[in-house]
Protein backbone atom coordinates (compact mmCIF):
# COMPACT_ATOMS: atom_id res chain seq x y z
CA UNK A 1 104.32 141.53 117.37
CA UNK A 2 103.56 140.07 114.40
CA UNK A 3 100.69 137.11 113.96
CA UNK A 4 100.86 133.68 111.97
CA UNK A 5 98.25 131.12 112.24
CA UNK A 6 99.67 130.02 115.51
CA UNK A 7 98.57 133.40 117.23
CA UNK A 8 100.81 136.13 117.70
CA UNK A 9 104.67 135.58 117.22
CA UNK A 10 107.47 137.64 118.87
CA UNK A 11 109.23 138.77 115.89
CA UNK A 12 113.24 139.17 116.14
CA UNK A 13 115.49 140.80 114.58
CA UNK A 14 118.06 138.65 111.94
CA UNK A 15 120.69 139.97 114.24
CA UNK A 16 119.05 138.50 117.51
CA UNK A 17 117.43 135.23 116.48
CA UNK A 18 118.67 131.77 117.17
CA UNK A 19 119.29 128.73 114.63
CA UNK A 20 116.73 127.09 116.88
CA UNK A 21 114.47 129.92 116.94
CA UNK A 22 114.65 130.37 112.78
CA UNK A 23 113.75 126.37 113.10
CA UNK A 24 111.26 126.29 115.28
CA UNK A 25 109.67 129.23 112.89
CA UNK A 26 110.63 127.01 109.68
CA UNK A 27 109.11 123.93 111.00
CA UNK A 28 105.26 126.12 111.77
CA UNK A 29 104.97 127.79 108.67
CA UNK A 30 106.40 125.25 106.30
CA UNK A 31 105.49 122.03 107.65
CA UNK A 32 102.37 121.45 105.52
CA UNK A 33 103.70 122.84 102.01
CA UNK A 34 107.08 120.23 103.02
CA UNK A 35 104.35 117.61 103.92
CA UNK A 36 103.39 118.41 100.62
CA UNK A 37 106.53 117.68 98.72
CA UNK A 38 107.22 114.03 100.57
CA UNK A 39 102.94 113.08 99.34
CA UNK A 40 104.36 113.90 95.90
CA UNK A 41 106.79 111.59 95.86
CA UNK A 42 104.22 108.89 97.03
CA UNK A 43 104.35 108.96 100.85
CA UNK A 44 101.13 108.51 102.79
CA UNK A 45 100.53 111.30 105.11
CA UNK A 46 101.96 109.78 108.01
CA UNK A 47 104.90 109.04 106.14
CA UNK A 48 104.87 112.37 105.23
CA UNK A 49 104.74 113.75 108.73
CA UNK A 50 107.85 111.58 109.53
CA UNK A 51 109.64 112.10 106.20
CA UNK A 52 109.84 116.28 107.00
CA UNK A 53 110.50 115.59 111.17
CA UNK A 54 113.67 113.38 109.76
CA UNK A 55 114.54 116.44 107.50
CA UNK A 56 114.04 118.76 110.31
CA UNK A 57 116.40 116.35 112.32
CA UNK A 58 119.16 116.49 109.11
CA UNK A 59 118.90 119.97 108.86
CA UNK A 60 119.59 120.91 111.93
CA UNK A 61 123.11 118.66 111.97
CA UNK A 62 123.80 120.60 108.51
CA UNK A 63 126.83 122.60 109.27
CA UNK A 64 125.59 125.26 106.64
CA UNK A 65 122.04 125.52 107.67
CA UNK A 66 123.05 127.75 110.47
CA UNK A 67 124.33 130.34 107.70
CA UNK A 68 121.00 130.41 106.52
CA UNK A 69 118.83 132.15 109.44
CA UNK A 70 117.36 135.31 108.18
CA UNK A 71 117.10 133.61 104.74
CA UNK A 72 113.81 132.23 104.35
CA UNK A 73 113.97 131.27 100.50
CA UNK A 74 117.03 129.56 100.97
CA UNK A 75 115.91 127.76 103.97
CA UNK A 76 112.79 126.37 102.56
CA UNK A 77 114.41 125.12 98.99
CA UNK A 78 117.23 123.30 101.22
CA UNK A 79 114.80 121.92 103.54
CA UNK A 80 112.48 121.00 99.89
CA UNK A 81 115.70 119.56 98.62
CA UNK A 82 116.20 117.19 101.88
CA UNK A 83 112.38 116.45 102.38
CA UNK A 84 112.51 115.00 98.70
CA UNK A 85 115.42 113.15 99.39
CA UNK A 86 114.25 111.60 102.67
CA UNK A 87 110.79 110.79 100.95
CA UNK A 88 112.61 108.79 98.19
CA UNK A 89 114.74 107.10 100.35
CA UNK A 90 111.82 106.31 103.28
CA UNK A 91 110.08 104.93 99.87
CA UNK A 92 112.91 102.62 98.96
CA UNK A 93 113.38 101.07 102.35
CA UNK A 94 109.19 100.18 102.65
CA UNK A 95 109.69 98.90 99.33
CA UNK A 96 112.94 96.73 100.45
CA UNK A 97 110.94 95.90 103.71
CA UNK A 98 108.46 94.33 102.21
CA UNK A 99 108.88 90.35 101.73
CA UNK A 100 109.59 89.24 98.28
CA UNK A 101 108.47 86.39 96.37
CA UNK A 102 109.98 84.53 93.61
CA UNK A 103 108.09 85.09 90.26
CA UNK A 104 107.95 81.38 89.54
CA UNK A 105 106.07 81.07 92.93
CA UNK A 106 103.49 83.39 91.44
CA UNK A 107 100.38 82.26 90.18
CA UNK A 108 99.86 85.60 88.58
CA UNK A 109 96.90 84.59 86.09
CA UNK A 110 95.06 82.83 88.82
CA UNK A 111 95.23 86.55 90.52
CA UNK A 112 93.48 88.65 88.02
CA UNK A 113 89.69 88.78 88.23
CA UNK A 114 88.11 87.67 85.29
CA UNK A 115 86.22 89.82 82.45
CA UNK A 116 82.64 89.27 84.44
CA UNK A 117 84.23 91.14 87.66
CA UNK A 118 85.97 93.79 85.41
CA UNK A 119 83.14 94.69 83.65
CA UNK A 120 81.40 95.24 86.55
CA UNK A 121 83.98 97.18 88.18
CA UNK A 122 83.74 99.62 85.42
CA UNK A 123 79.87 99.40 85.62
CA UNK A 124 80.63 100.52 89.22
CA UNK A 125 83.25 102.86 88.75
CA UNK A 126 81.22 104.69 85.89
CA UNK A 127 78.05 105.05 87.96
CA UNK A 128 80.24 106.67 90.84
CA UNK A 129 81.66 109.11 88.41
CA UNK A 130 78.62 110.12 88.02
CA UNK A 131 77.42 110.25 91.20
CA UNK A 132 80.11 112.79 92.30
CA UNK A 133 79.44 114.65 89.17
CA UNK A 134 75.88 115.15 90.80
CA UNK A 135 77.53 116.70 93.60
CA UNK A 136 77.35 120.12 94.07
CA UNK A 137 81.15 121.99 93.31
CA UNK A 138 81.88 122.25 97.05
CA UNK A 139 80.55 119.11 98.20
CA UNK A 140 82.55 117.20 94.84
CA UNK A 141 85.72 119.77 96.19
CA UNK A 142 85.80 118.37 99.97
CA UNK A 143 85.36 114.48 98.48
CA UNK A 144 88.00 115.24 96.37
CA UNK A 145 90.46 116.76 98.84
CA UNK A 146 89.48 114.19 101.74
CA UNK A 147 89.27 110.88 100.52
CA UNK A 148 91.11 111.29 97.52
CA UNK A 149 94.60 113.98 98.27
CA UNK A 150 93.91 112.65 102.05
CA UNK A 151 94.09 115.59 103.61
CA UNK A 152 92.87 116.53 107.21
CA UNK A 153 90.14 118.28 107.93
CA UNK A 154 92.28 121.19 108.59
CA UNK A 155 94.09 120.99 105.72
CA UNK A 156 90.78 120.98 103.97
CA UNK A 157 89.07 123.84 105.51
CA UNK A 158 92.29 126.28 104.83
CA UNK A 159 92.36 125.04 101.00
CA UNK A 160 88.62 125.90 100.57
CA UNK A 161 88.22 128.87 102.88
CA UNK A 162 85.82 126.76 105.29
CA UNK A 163 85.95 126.06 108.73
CA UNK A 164 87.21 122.13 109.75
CA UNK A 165 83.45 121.57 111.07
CA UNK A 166 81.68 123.02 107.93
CA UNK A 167 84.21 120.85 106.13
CA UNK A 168 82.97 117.55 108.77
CA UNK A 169 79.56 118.44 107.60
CA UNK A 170 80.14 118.93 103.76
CA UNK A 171 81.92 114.91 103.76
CA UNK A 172 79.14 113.53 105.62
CA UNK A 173 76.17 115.17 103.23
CA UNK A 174 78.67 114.05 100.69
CA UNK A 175 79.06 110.39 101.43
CA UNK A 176 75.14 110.07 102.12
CA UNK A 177 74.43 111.68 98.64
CA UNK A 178 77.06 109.23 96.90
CA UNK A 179 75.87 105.78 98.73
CA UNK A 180 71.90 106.74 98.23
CA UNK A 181 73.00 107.44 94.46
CA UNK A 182 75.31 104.25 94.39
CA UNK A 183 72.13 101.87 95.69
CA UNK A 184 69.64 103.88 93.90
């Protein structure tokens, strides 16, 4: 018996396990590092969640995928390889999706805020800066990996060693610190 973070896991041997077994074992361990790879190519996480299922679903209709069981490192840069390439292409059709206008229809000028508002923008920007530069390394490390990578809770807590509810508790202090430093 051998344990993952999923509890304990009956271990086969390479002789004795089943494509759908080696999947089902791909999909828990590798999920969040593929996850990973569809973000990077500029997926929210939802999209990323659907980018590596649709993987999963080409990879198992991949006549050669079944020669890979018992090769991990092979597995995962195949399954990298089609996350990628689902990301880009899940990218492409939002992109297409999305109504387009004619640039003469465009008031674009009329759009931009004017130097008043982006002055105080920066104003705004610079004193938050430095408000999460007042934060303490862990606190500044949580806001940093919550509200700006997006990651859950979970996700967090495993990247920093925490638990998810000392993670919960970190944000909030967080988030108080930065809006009484904000209005202050």
């Amino acid at each position: 018996m051998a344990t993952s973070t999923y509890g304990p896991v009956h271990v086969e041997s390479e002789s004795s396990i089943t494509f759908t077994g080696w999947v089902t074992t791909l999909a828990r361990e590798h999920t969040t590092a593929l996850a990973q790879v569809a973000r990077s190519e500029g997926l929210t996480a939802d999209e990323a969640l659907d980018a590596v299922q649709e993987a999963f679903h080409t990879f198992l209709g991949l006549p050669q995928a079944r020669e890979l069981v018992g090769a991990p490192d092979d597995s995962r840069a195949l399954m990298r390889v089609i996350v990628r390439n689902a990301a880009r292409n899940m990218r492409r059709r939002h992109h297409r999706s999305k109504p387009h206008e004619a640039i003469e229809d465009t008031a674009v000028a009329d759009a931009l805020p004017d130097a008043e508002a982006l002055v105080l923008e920066a104003e705004d920007h610079v004193r938050l800066v430095g408000c999460v530069n007042k934060l303490g390394d862990v606190q500044r490390n949580v806001v940093h990996l919550r509200m700006l990578e997006e990651l859950s809770g979970t996700e967090a807590a495993a990247a920093l060693d925490l638990t998810p509810g000392h993670v919960a508790v970190l944000l909030h202090r967080a988030k108080k610190a930065l809006y009484q430093c904000m209005i202050g």
